[in-house]
C-alpha atoms as a PDB file:
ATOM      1  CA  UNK A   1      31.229  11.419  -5.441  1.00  0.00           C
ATOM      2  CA  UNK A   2      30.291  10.267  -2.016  1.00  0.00           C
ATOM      3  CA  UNK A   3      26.262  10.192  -3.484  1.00  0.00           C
ATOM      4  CA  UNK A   4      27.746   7.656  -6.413  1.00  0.00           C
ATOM      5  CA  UNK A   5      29.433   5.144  -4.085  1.00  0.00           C
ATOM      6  CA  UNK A   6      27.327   5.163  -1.529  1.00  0.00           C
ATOM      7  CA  UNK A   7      24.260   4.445  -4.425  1.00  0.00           C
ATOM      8  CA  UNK A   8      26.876   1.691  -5.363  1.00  0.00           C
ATOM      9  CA  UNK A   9      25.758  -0.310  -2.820  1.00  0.00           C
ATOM     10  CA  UNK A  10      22.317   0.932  -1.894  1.00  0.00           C
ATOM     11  CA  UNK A  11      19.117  -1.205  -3.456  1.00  0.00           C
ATOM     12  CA  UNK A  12      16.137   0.854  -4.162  1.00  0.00           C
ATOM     13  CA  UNK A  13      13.796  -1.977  -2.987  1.00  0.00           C
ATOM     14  CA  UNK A  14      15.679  -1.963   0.478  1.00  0.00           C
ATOM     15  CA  UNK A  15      13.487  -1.114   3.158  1.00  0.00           C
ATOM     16  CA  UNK A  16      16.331   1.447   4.793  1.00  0.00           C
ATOM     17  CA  UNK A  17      19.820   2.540   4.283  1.00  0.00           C
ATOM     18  CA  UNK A  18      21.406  -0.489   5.786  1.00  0.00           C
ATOM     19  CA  UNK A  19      22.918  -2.078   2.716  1.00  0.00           C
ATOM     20  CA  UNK A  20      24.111   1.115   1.353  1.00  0.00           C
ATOM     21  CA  UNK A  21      26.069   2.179   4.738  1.00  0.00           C
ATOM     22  CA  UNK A  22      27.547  -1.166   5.177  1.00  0.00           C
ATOM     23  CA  UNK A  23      28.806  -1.835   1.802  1.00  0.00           C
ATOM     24  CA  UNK A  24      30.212   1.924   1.855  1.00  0.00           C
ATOM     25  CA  UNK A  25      31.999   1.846   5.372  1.00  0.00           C
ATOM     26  CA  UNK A  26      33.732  -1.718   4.009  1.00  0.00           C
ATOM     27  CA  UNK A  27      34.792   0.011   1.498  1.00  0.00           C
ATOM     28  CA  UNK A  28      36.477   2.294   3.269  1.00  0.00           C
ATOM     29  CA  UNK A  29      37.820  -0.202   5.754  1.00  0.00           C
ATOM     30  CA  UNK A  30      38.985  -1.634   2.958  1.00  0.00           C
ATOM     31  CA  UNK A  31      40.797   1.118   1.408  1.00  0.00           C
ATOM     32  CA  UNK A  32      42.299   2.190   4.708  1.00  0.00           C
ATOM     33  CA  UNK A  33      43.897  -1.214   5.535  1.00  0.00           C
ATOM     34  CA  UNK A  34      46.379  -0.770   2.087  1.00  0.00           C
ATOM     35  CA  UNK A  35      47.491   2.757   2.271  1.00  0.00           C
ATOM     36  CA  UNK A  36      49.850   4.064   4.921  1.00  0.00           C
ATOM     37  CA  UNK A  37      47.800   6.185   7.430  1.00  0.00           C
ATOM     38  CA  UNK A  38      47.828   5.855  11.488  1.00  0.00           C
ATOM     39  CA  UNK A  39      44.658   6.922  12.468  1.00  0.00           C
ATOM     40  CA  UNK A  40      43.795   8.750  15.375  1.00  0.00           C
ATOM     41  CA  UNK A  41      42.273   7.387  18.712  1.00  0.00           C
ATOM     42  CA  UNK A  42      38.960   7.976  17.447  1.00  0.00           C
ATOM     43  CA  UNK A  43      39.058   7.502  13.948  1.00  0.00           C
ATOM     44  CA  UNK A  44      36.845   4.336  13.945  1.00  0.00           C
ATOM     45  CA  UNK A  45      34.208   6.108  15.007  1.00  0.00           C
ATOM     46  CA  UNK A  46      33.448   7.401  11.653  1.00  0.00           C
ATOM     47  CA  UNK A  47      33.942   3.637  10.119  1.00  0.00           C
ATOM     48  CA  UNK A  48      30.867   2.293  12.083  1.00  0.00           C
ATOM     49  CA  UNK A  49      28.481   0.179  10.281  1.00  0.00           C
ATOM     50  CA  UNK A  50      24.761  -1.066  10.889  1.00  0.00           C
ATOM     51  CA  UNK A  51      26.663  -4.622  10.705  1.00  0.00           C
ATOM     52  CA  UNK A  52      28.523  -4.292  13.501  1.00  0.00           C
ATOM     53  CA  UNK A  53      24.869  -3.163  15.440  1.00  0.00           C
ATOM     54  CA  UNK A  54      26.040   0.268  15.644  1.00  0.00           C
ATOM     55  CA  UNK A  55      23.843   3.593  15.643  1.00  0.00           C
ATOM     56  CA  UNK A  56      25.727   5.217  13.446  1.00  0.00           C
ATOM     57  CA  UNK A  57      24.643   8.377  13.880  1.00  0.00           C
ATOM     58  CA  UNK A  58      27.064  10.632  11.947  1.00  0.00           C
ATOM     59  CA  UNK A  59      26.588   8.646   9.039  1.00  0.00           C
ATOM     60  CA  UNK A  60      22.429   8.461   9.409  1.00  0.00           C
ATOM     61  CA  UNK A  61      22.573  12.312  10.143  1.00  0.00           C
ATOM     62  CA  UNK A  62      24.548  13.187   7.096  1.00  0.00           C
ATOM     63  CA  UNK A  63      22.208  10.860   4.461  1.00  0.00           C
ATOM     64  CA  UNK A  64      18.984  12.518   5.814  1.00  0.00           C
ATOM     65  CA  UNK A  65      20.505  16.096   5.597  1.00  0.00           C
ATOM     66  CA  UNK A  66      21.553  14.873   1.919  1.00  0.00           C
ATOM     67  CA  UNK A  67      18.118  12.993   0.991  1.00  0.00           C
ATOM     68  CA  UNK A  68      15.493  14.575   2.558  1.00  0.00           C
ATOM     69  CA  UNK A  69      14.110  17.721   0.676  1.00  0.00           C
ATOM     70  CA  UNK A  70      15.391  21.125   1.463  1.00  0.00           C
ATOM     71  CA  UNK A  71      13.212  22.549   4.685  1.00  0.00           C
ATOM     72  CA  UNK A  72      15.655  24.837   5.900  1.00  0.00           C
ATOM     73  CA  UNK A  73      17.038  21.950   8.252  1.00  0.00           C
ATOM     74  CA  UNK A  74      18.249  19.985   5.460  1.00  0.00           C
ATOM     75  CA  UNK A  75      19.269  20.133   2.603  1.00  0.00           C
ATOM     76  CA  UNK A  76      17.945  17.655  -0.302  1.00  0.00           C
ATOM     77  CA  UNK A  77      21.489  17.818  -2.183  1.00  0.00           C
ATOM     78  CA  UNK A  78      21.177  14.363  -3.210  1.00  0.00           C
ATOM     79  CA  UNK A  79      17.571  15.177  -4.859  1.00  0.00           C
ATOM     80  CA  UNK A  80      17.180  14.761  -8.477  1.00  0.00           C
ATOM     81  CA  UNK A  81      14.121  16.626 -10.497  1.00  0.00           C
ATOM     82  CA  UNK A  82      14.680  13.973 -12.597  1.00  0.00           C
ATOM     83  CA  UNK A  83      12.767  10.575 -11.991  1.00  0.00           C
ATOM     84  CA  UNK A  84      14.577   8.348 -13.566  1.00  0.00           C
ATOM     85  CA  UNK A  85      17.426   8.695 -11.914  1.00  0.00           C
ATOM     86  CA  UNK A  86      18.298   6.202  -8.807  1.00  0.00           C
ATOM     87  CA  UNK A  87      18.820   7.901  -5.514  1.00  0.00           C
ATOM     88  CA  UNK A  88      17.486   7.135  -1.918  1.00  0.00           C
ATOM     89  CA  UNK A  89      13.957   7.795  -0.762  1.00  0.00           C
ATOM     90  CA  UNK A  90      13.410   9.670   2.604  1.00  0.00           C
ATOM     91  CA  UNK A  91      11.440   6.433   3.594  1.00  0.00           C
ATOM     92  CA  UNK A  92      14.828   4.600   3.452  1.00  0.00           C
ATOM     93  CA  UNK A  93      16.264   6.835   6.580  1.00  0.00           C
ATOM     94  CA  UNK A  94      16.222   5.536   9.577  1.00  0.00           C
ATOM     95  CA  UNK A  95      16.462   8.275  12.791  1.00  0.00           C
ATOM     96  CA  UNK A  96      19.903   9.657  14.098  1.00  0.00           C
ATOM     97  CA  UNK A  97      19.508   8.011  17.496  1.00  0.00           C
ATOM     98  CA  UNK A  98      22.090   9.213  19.944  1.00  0.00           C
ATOM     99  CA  UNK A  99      21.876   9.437  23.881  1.00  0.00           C
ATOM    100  CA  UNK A 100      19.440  12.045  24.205  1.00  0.00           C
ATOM    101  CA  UNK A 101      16.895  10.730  21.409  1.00  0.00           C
ATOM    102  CA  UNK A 102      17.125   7.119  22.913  1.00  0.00           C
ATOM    103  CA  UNK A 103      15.646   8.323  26.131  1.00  0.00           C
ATOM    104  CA  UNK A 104      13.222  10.380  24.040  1.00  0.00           C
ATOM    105  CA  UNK A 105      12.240   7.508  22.470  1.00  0.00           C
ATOM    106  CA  UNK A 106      11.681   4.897  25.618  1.00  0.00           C
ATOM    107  CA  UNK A 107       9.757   7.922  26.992  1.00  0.00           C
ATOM    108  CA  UNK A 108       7.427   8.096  24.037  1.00  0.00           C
ATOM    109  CA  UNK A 109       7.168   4.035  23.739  1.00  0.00           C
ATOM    110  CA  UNK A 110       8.834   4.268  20.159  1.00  0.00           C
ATOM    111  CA  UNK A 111      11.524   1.593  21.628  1.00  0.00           C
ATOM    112  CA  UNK A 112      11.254  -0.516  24.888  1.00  0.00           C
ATOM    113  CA  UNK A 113      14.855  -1.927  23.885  1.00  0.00           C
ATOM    114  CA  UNK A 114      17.582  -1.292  26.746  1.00  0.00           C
ATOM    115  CA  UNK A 115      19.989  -0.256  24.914  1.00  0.00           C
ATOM    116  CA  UNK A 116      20.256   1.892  21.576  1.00  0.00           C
ATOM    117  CA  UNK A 117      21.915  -0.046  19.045  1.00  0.00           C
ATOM    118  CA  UNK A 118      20.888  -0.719  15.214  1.00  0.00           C
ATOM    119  CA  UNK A 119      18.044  -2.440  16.075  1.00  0.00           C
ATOM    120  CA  UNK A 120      16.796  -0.020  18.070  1.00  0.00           C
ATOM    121  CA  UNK A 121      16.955   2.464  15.208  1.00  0.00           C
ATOM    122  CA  UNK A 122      14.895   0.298  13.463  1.00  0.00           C
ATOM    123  CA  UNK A 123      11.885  -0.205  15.832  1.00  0.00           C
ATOM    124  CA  UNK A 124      11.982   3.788  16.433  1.00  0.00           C
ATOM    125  CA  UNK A 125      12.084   4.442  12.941  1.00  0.00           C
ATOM    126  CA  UNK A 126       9.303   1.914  12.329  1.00  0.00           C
ATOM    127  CA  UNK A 127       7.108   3.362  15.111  1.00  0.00           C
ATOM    128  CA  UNK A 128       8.210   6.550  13.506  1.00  0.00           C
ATOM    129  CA  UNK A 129       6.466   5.120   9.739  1.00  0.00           C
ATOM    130  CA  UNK A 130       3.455   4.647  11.721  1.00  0.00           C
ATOM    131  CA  UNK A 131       3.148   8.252  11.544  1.00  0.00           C
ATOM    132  CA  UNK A 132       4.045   9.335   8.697  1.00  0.00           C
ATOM    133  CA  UNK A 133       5.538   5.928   6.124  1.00  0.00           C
ATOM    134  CA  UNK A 134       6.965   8.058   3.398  1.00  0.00           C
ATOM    135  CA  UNK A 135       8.915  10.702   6.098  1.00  0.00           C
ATOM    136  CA  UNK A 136       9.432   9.277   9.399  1.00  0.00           C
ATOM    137  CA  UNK A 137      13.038  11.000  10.045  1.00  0.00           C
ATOM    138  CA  UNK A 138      11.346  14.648   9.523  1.00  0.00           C
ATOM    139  CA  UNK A 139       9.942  14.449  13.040  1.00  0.00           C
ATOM    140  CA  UNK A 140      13.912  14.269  14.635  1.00  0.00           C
ATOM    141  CA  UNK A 141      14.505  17.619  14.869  1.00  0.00           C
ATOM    142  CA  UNK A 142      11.488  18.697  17.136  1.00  0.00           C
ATOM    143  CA  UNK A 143      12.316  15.515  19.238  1.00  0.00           C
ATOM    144  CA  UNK A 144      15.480  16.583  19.752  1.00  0.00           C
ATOM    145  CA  UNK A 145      14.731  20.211  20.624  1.00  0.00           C
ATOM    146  CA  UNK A 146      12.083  18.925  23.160  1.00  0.00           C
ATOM    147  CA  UNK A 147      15.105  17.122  24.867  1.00  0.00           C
ATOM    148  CA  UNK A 148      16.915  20.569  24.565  1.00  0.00           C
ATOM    149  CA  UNK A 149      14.215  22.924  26.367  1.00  0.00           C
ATOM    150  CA  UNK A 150      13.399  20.067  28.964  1.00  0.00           C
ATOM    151  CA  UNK A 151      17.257  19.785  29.692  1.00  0.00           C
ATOM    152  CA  UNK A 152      17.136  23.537  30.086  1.00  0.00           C
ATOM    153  CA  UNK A 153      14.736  23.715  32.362  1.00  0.00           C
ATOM    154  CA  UNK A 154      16.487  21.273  35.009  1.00  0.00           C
ATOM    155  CA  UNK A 155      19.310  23.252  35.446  1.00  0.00           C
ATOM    156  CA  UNK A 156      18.715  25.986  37.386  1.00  0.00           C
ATOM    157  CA  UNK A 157      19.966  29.496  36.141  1.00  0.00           C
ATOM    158  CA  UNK A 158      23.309  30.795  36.307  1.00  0.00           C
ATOM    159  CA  UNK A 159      25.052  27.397  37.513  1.00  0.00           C
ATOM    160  CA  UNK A 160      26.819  26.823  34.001  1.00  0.00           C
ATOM    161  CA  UNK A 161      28.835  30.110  33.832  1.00  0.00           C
END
């Protein structure tokens, strides 16, 4: 399963989801490079990897709707009842950092970086722990829907029909 190789290269005493990501996305590199496929114009985009300083944000989206519990945003698939058994903690995520949430995030002070790159999802994320250490990914949602409604409200109605 996806959850098994990705835990393949994930360390429980990481302090995010670095390790796992990169070790998973070479593997896949790695597996694409000896089988005959073309890919598409865009196809590296899903390949990106925290070593190569890159957001990542499909990837990072995906592993918290798998990790974190189910709130009716997502979905805690990759939860086990059971202790013993490995799996990541929500305070391994890092946030899914994309345009919108970058500017979010210089306007809150959670980055002062210039541009949003892996290290910048790092120091937001961090800032984020500040708040709450064991959850700081749960607060991406209402960041993002604060950029939604303040989008909204600079374009004047009726000019997107």
């Amino acid at each position: 399963s996806l959850k098994n190789h990705f835990l393949a290269f994930h360390s429980a005493d990481s302090e995010t989801i670095a390790q796992g990501l990169s070790g998973l996305i070479q593997d896949y590199r790695g597996l694409i490079s000896v089988i005959p496929f073309t890919p598409g114009p865009h196809f590296h985009h899903m390949l990106n990897s925290p070593e190569s300083k890159s957001v990542c944000k499909r990837w990072v989206m995906y592993l918290k709707w798998m990790v974190r519990p189910d709130d009716g945003i997502d979905l805690g698939l990759w939860r086990s009842p059971n202790p013993s058994v490995r799996e990541v903690r929500a305070d391994q995520l890092v946030i899914p950092l994309d345009t919108h949430l970058f500017k979010i995030s210089k306007r809150l002070k959670l980055t002062r970086r210039k541009t949003a790159n892996w290290e910048t999802v790092l120091e937001v994320t961090r800032n984020l722990k500040k708040i709450d250490v064991n959850d700081p990914t749960r607060f991406d949602f209402s960041l993002c829907r604060w950029g939604m409604f303040e989008y909204r409200n600079m374009i004047e109605p009726g000019t997107l029909n």
